[in-house]
Protein backbone atom coordinates (compact mmCIF):
# COMPACT_ATOMS: atom_id res chain seq x y z
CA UNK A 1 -25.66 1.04 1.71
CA UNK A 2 -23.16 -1.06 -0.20
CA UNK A 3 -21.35 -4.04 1.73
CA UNK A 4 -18.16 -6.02 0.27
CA UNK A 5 -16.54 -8.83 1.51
CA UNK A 6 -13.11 -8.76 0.26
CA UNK A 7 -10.69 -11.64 0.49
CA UNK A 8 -6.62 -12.09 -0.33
CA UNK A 9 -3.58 -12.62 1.69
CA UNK A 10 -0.34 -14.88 2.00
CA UNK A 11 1.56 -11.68 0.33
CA UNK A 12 1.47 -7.62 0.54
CA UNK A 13 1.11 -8.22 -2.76
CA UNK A 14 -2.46 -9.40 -2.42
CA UNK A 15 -2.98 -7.54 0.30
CA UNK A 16 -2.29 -4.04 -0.37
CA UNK A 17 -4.36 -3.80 -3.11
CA UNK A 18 -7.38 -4.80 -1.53
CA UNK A 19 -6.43 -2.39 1.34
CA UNK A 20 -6.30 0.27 -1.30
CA UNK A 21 -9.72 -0.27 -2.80
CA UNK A 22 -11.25 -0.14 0.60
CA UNK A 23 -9.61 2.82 1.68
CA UNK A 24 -11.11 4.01 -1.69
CA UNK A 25 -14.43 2.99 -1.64
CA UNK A 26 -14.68 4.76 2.07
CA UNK A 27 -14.06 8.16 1.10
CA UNK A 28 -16.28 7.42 -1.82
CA UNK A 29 -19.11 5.67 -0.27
CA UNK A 30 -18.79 6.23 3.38
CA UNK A 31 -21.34 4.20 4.37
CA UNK A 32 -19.96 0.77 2.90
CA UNK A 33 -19.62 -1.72 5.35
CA UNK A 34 -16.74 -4.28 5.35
CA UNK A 35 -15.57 -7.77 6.09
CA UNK A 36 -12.34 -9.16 5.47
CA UNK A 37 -11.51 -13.20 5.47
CA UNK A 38 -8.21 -14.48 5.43
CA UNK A 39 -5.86 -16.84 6.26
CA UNK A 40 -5.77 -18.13 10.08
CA UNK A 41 -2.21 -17.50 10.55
CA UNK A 42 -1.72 -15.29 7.47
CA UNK A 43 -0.06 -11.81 7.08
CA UNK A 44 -3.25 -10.29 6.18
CA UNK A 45 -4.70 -10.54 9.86
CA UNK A 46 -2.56 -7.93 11.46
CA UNK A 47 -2.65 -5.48 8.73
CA UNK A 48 -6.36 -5.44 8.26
CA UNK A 49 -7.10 -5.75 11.66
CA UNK A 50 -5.03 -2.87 12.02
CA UNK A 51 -6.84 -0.53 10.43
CA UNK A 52 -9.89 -1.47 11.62
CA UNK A 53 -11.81 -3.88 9.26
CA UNK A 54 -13.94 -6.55 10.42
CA UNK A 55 -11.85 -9.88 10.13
CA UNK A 56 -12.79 -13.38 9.88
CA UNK A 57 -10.32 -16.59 9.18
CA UNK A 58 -9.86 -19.51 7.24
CA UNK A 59 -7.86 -22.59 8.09
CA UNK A 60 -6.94 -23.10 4.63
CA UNK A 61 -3.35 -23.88 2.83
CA UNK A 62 -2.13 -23.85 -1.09
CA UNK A 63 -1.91 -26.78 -3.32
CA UNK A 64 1.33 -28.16 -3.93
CA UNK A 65 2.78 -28.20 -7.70
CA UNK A 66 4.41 -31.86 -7.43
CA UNK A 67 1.91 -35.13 -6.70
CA UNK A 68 1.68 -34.86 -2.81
CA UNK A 69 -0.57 -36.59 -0.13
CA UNK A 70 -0.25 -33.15 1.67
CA UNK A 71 -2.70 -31.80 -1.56
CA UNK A 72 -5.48 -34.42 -0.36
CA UNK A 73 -5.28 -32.20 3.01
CA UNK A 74 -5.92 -29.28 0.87
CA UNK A 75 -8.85 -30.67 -0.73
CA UNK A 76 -10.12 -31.14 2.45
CA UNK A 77 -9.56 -27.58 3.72
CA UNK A 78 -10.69 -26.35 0.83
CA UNK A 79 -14.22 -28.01 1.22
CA UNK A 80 -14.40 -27.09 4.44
CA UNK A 81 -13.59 -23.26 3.54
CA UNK A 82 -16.36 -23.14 1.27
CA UNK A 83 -18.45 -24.99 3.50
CA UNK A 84 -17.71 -21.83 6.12
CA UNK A 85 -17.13 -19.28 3.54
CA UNK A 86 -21.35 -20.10 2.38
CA UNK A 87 -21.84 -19.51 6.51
CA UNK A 88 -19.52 -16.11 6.88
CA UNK A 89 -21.55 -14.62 3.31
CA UNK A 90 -25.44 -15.90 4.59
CA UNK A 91 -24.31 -13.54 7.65
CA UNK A 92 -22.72 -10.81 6.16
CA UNK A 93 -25.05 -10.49 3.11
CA UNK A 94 -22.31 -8.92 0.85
CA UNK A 95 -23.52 -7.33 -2.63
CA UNK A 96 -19.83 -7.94 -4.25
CA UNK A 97 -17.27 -10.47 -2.91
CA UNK A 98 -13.24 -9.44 -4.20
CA UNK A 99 -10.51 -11.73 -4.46
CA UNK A 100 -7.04 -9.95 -4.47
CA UNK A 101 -5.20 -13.57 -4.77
CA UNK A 102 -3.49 -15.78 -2.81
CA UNK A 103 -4.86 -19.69 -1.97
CA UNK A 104 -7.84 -18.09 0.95
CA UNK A 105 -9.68 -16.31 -1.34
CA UNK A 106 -9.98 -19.46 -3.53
CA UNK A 107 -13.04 -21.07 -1.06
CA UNK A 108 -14.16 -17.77 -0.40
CA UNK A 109 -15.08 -16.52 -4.05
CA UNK A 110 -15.89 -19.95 -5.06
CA UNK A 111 -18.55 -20.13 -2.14
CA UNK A 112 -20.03 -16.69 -3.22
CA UNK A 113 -20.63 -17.43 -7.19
CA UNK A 114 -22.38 -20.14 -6.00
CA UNK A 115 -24.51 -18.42 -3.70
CA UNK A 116 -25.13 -16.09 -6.75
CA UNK A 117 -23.26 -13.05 -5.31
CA UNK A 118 -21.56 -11.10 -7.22
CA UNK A 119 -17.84 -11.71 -7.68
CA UNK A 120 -14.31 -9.75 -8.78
CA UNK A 121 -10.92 -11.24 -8.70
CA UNK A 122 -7.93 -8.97 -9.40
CA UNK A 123 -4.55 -10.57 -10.85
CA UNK A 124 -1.36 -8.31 -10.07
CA UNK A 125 0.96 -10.28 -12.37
CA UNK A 126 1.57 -11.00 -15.99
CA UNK A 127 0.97 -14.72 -15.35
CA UNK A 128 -2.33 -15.77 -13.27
CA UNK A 129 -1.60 -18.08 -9.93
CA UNK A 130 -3.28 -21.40 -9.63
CA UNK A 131 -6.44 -20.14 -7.20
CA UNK A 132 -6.84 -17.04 -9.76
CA UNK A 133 -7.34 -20.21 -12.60
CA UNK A 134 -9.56 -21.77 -10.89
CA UNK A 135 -11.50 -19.17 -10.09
CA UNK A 136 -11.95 -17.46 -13.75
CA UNK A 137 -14.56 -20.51 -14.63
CA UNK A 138 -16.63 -18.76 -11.61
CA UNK A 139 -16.40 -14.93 -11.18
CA UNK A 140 -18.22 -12.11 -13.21
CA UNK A 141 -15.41 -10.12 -13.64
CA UNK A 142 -11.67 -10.57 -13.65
CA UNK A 143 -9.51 -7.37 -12.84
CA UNK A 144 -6.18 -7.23 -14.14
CA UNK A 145 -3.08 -5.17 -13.54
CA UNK A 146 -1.45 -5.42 -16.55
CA UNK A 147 -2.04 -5.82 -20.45
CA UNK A 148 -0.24 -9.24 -20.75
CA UNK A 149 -2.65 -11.37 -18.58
CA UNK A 150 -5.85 -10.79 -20.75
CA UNK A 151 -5.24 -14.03 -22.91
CA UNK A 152 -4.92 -15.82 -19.47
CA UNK A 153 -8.53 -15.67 -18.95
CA UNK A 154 -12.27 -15.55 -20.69
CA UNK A 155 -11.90 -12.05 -23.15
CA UNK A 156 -15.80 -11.17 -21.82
CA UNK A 157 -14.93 -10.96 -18.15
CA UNK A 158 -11.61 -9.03 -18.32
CA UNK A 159 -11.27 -5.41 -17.15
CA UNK A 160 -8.22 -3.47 -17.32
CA UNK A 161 -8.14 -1.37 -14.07
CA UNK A 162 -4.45 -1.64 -13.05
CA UNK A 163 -3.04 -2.37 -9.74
CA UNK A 164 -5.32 -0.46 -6.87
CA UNK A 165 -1.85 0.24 -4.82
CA UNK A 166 -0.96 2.63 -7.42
CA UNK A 167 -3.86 4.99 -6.45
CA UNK A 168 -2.01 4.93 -2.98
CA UNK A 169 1.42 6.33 -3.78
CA UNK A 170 0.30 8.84 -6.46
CA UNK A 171 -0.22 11.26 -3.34
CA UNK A 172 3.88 11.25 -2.30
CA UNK A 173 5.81 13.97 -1.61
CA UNK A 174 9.64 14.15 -2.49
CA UNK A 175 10.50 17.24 -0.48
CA UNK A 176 9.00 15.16 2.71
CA UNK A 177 10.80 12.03 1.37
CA UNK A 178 14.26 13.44 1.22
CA UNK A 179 13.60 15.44 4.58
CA UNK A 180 13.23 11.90 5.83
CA UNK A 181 16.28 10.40 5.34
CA UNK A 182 18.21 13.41 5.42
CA UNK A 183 18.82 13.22 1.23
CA UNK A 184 20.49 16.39 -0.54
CA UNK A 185 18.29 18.24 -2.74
CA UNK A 186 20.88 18.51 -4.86
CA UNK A 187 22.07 14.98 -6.26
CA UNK A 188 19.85 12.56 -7.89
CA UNK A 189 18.61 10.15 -5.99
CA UNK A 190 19.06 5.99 -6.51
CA UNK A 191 16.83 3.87 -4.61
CA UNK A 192 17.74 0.14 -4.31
CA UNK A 193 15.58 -2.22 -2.43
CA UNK A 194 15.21 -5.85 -2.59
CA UNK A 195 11.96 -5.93 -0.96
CA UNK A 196 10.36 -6.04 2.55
CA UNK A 197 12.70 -8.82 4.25
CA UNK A 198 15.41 -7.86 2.14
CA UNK A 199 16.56 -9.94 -1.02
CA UNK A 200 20.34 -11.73 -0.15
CA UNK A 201 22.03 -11.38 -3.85
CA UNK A 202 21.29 -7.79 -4.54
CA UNK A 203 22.61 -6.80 -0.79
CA UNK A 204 26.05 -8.97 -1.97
CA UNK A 205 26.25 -7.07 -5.01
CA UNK A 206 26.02 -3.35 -3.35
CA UNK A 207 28.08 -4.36 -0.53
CA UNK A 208 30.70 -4.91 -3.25
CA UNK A 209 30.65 -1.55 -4.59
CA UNK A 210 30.36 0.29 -1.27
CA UNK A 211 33.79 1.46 -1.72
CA UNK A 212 33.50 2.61 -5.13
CA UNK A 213 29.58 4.56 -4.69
CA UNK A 214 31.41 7.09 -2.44
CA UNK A 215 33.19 8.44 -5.79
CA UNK A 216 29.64 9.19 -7.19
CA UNK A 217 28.04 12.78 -7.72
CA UNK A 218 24.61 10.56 -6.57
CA UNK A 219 23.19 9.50 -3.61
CA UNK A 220 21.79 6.06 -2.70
CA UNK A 221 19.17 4.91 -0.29
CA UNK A 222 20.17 1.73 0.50
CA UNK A 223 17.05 -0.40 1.81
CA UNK A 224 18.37 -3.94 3.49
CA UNK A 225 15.35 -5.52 4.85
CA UNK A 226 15.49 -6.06 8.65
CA UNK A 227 17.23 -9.36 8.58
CA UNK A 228 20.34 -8.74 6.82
CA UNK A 229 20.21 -4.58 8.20
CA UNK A 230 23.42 -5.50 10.86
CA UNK A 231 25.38 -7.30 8.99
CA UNK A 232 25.28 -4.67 5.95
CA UNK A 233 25.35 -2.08 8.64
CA UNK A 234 29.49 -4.01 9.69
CA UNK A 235 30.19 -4.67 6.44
CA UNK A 236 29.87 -0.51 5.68
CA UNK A 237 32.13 0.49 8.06
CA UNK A 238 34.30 -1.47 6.88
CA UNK A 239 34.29 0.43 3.43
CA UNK A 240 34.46 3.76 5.02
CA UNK A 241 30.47 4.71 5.35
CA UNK A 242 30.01 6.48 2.53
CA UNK A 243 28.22 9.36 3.26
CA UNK A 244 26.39 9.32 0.46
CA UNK A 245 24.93 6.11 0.58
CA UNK A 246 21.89 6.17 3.41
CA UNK A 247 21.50 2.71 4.66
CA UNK A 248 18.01 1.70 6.54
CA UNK A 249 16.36 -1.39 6.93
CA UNK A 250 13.00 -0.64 5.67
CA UNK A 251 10.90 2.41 4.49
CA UNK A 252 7.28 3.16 6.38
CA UNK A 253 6.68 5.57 3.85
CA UNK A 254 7.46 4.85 0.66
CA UNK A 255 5.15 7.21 -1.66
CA UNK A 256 6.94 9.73 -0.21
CA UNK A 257 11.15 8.47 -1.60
CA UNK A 258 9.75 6.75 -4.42
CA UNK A 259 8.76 11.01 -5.45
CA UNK A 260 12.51 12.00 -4.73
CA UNK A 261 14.09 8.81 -6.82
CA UNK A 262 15.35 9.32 -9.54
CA UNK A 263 16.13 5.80 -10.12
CA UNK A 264 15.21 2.43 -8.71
CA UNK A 265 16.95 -1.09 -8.44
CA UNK A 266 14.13 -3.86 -7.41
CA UNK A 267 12.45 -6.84 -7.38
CA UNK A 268 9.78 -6.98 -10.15
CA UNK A 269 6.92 -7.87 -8.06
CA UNK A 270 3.16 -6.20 -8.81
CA UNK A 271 3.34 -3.69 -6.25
CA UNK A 272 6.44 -2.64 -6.87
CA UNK A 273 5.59 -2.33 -10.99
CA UNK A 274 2.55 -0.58 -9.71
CA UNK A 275 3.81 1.94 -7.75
CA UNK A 276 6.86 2.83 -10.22
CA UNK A 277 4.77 2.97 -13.18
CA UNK A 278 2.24 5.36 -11.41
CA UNK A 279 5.11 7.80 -10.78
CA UNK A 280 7.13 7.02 -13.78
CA UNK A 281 10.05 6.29 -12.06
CA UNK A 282 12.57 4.91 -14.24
CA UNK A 283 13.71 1.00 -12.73
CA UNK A 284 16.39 -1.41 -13.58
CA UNK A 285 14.51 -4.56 -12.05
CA UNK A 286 15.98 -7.91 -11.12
CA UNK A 287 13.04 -10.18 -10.87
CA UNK A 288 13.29 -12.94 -8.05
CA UNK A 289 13.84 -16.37 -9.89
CA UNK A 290 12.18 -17.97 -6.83
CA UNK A 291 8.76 -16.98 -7.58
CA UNK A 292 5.91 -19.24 -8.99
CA UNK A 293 5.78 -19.26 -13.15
CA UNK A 294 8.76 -17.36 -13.12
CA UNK A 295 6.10 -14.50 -13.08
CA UNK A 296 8.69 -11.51 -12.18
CA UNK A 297 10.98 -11.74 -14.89
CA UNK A 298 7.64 -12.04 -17.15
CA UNK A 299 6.35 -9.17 -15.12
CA UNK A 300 9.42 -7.15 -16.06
CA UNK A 301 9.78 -7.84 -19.51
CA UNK A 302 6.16 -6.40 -20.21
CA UNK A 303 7.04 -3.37 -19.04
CA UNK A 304 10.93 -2.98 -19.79
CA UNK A 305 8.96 -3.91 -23.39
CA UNK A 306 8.14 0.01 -24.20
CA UNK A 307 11.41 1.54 -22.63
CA UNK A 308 9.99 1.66 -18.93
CA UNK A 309 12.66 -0.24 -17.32
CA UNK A 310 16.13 -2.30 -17.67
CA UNK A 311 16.04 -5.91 -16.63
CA UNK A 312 19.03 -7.27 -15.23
CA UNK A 313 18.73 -11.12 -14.81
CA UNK A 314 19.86 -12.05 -11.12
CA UNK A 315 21.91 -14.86 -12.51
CA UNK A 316 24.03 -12.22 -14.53
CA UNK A 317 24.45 -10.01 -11.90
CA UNK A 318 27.34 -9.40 -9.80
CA UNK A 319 28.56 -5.95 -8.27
CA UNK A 320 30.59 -4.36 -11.08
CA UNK A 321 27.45 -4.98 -13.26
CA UNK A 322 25.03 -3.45 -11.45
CA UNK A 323 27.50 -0.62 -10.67
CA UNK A 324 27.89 0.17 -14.56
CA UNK A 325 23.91 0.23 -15.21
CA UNK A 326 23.69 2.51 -12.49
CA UNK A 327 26.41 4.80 -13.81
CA UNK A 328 24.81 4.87 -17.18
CA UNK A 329 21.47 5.45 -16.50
CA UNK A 330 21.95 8.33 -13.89
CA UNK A 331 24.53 10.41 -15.62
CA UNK A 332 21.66 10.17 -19.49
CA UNK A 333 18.79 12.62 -18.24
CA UNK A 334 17.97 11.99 -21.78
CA UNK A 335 17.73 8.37 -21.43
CA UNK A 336 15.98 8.92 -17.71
CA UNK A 337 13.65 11.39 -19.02
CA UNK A 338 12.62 8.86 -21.74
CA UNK A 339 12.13 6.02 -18.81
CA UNK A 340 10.06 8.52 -17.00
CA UNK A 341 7.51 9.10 -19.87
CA UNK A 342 7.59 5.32 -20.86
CA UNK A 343 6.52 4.67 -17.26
CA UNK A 344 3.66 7.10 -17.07
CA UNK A 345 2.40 5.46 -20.29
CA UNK A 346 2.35 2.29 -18.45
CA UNK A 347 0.45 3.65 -15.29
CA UNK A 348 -2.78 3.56 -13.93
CA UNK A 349 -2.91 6.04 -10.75
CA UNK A 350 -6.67 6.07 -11.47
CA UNK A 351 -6.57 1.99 -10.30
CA UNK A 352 -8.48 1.94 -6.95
CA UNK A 353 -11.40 4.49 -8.49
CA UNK A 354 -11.83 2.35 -11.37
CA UNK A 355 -11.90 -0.54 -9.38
CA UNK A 356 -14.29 0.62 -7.22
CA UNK A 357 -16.64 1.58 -10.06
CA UNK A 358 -16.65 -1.99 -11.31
CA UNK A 359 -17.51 -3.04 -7.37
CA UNK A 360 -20.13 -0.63 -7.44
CA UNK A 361 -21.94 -1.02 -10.86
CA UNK A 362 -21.71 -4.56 -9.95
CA UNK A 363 -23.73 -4.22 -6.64
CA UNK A 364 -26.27 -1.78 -8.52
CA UNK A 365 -26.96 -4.58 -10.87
CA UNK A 366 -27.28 -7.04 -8.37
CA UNK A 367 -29.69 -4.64 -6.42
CA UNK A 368 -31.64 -4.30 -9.49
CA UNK A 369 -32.43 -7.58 -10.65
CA UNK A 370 -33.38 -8.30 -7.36
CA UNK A 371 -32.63 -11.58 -4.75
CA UNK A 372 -31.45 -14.33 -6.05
C-alpha cells in the first residue's frame, strides 16, 4: 500500500496539479491512501474536500516582500506549522510528502525532510516562488513544468515531468465542446478568457470590438469571469449581440472547448500553458503584470520562444490591437498549423504518469532501505 500526503493551495494553480496526480495515482495504484493539508481558509479546502480526500489545515500565511512586522507573525506560524505538520505526518505515516506550491506547503515539506520522509515539490512556472526556494535546500526531488526553471534549483534533484494538469485535458472532446455552447462546426473557433474571476483589461479591450467581431467568418467564446459577466452581458446589447460571439461567465469543462479552439487569448499562467501546450493549441497570451517575479510574461516568452504562442504585453494592448492579431492569426492556417506543432513540441500530456512514477520509485526506495 502506498500513502502520500500531498500539500499546495492559495491558487488552482497549485492546486490542480496535485488534484491531477492523485486522480492519477488512483487508477494506477488503487489502494493508495491520501491526506491533503492546506490552508485554514484556503481555496484548496473545498475542492479537495470535494472530491473526497482526507483534509487537514494549517493556520499559516505568506511572507511579505517589503520589511514588515506582519513577517515576524509569519515566522511564528510557520514554526508552529511545522511543529503540527511533524504531528499530522507521525499519524499519517506517509512514504512521499508533495508540495504543489503556494506558502502551506512550505511547513509541511520542511517538517517531512526532517522527519526523513521522502519529499517532491513541483514548480509550475518559469521562475520558482519564495516557499519553492526555500524548500529546494530540503527535498529529494524538485519537479518542474517547464525547461527554463532548471538553473533555479540544485541540477541533481531536478526532474522534468511537466505540469500534471496537462494529463487532465488531453482526454477532451471538441464535438462535445461545441455541442456545449451551441458553436458551428463550421467556423473556427477563438477562445478568449482572462481567467477564473475574469481579468478587467482584456474584457475592455473585446468589449471594444464587439461591434466589429460580428463582421468575422469566426466565432468567439467569450469567457468573462463571474464578476464582470453582467456588465459585459449590457454592454453587448448595446453592440447588437453578435451572434457569433458566445458570451458565458465561466467554463466547467474546459478540456472539452479547449479541443474545438482553434485559437486562444489568455493569461499566461501554468495551467493555462499546460493545458494549451498538451493540445497544441495555438495562444496569443497576455501575461498578468500583477503576478510575483513578473513570472507570466517570463512564462510566456519560454514558450512563444519556439513559435508556440504570440505575446501581447497588456500595457500595449488596447482593442484594435488585439482585434488585428486575431485577424491575422485565424485567417494563416499555415501560420496556425505551425503554432499547433510548436505547441505539441512543448507538451507533456504524459505529466501526471511521470509524476507519479517519481512518487512511486521514491516510496519503493524508502521501503527498501528500511525506517528511518
Amino acid at each position: 500500500m502506498l500513502r502520500v500526503l500531498f500539500s499546495g493551495g492559495g491558487t488552482g494553480g497549485h492546486i490542480y496539479p496535485a488534484m491531477a496526480v492523485i486522480n492519477h495515482l488512483k487508477k494506477t495504484n488503487p489502494d493508495t491512501e491520501f491526506l491533503y493539508v492546506g490552508a485554514k481558509n484556503g481555496l484548496e479546502k473545498n475542492i479537495v474536500s470535494r472530491e473526497g480526500i482526507p483534509f487537514e489545515s494549517l493556520n499559516i500565511t505568506g511572507f511579505k516582500r517589503k520589511l514588515s512586522f506582519e513577517n515576524v507573525k509569519t515566522v511564528v506560524r510557520f514554526l508552529r506549522g511545522v511543529s503540527r505538520s511533524k504531528k499530522l505526518i507521525k499519524d499519517f505515516r506517509p512514504d512521499v510528502i508533495v508540495g504543489t506550491g503556494g506558502y502551506v506547503c512550505g511547513p509541511v515539506v520542511y517538517a517531512g525532510a526532517r522527519l526523513g520522509i521522502p519529499t517532491i515539490i513541483n514548480e509550475q512556472n518559469s521562475v520558482p516562488g519564495l516557499t519553492n526556494k526555500f524548500l529546494s535546500r530540503y527535498v529529494n526531488k524538485i519537479a518542474i513544468c517547464l525547461e527554463a526553471a532548471r538553473s533555479c534549483f540544485p541540477k541533481e534533484k531536478v526532474v522534468l515531468t511537466g505540469n500534471p494538469r496537462a494529463s487532465e485535458v488531453i482526454t477532451g472532446n471538441a464535438s462535445r465542446g461545441r455541442a456545449s455552447l451551441g458553436l458551428s462546426e463550421r467556423r473556427k473557433t477563438v477562445l478568449i478568457v482572462g481567467g477564473s474571476r475574469g481579468a478587467r483589461p482584456i474584457n475592455e479591450a473585446v468589449l471594444e470590438i464587439l461591434g466589429e467581431l460580428k463582421t468575422r467568418n469566426y466565432q468567439v467564446v467569450y469567457v468573462t469571469g463571474e464578476v464582470h459577466y453582467d456588465k459585459v452581458i449590457r454592454q453587448a446589447k448595446s453592440a447588437g449581440n453578435p451572434e457569433n460571439v458566445k458570451i458565458v461567465p465561466f467554463i466547467h469543462q474546459m478540456p472539452d472547448v479547449l479541443a474545438a479552439t482553434d485559437l486562444t487569448i489568455c493569461r499566461a499562467g501554468a495551467t493555462s500553458i499546460a493545458e494549451l501546450t498538451a493540445l497544441g493549441v495555438p495562444s496569443v497570451l497576455i501575461p498578468s503584470p500583477y503576478v510575483t517575479n513578473n513570472h507570466q510574461e517570463k512564462n510566456a516568452r519560454a514558450i512563444a520562444a519556439n513559435g508556440a504562442a504570440k505575446v501581447l504585453p497588456e500595457n500595449e494592448m488596447d482593442g484594435q490591437k488585439l482585434l488585428a492579431i486575431i485577424d491575422e492569426l485565424i485567417n494563416n492556417p499555415a501560420a496556425l498549423r505551425n503554432m499547433h506543432e510548436a505547441a505539441l513540441k512543448h507538451g507533456k500530456p504524459n505529466a501526471a504518469d511521470e509524476f507519479g512514477q517519481l512518487i512511486v520509485k521514491l516510496a519503493d526506495r524508502r521501503k527498501t532501505a528500511g525506517p528511518n
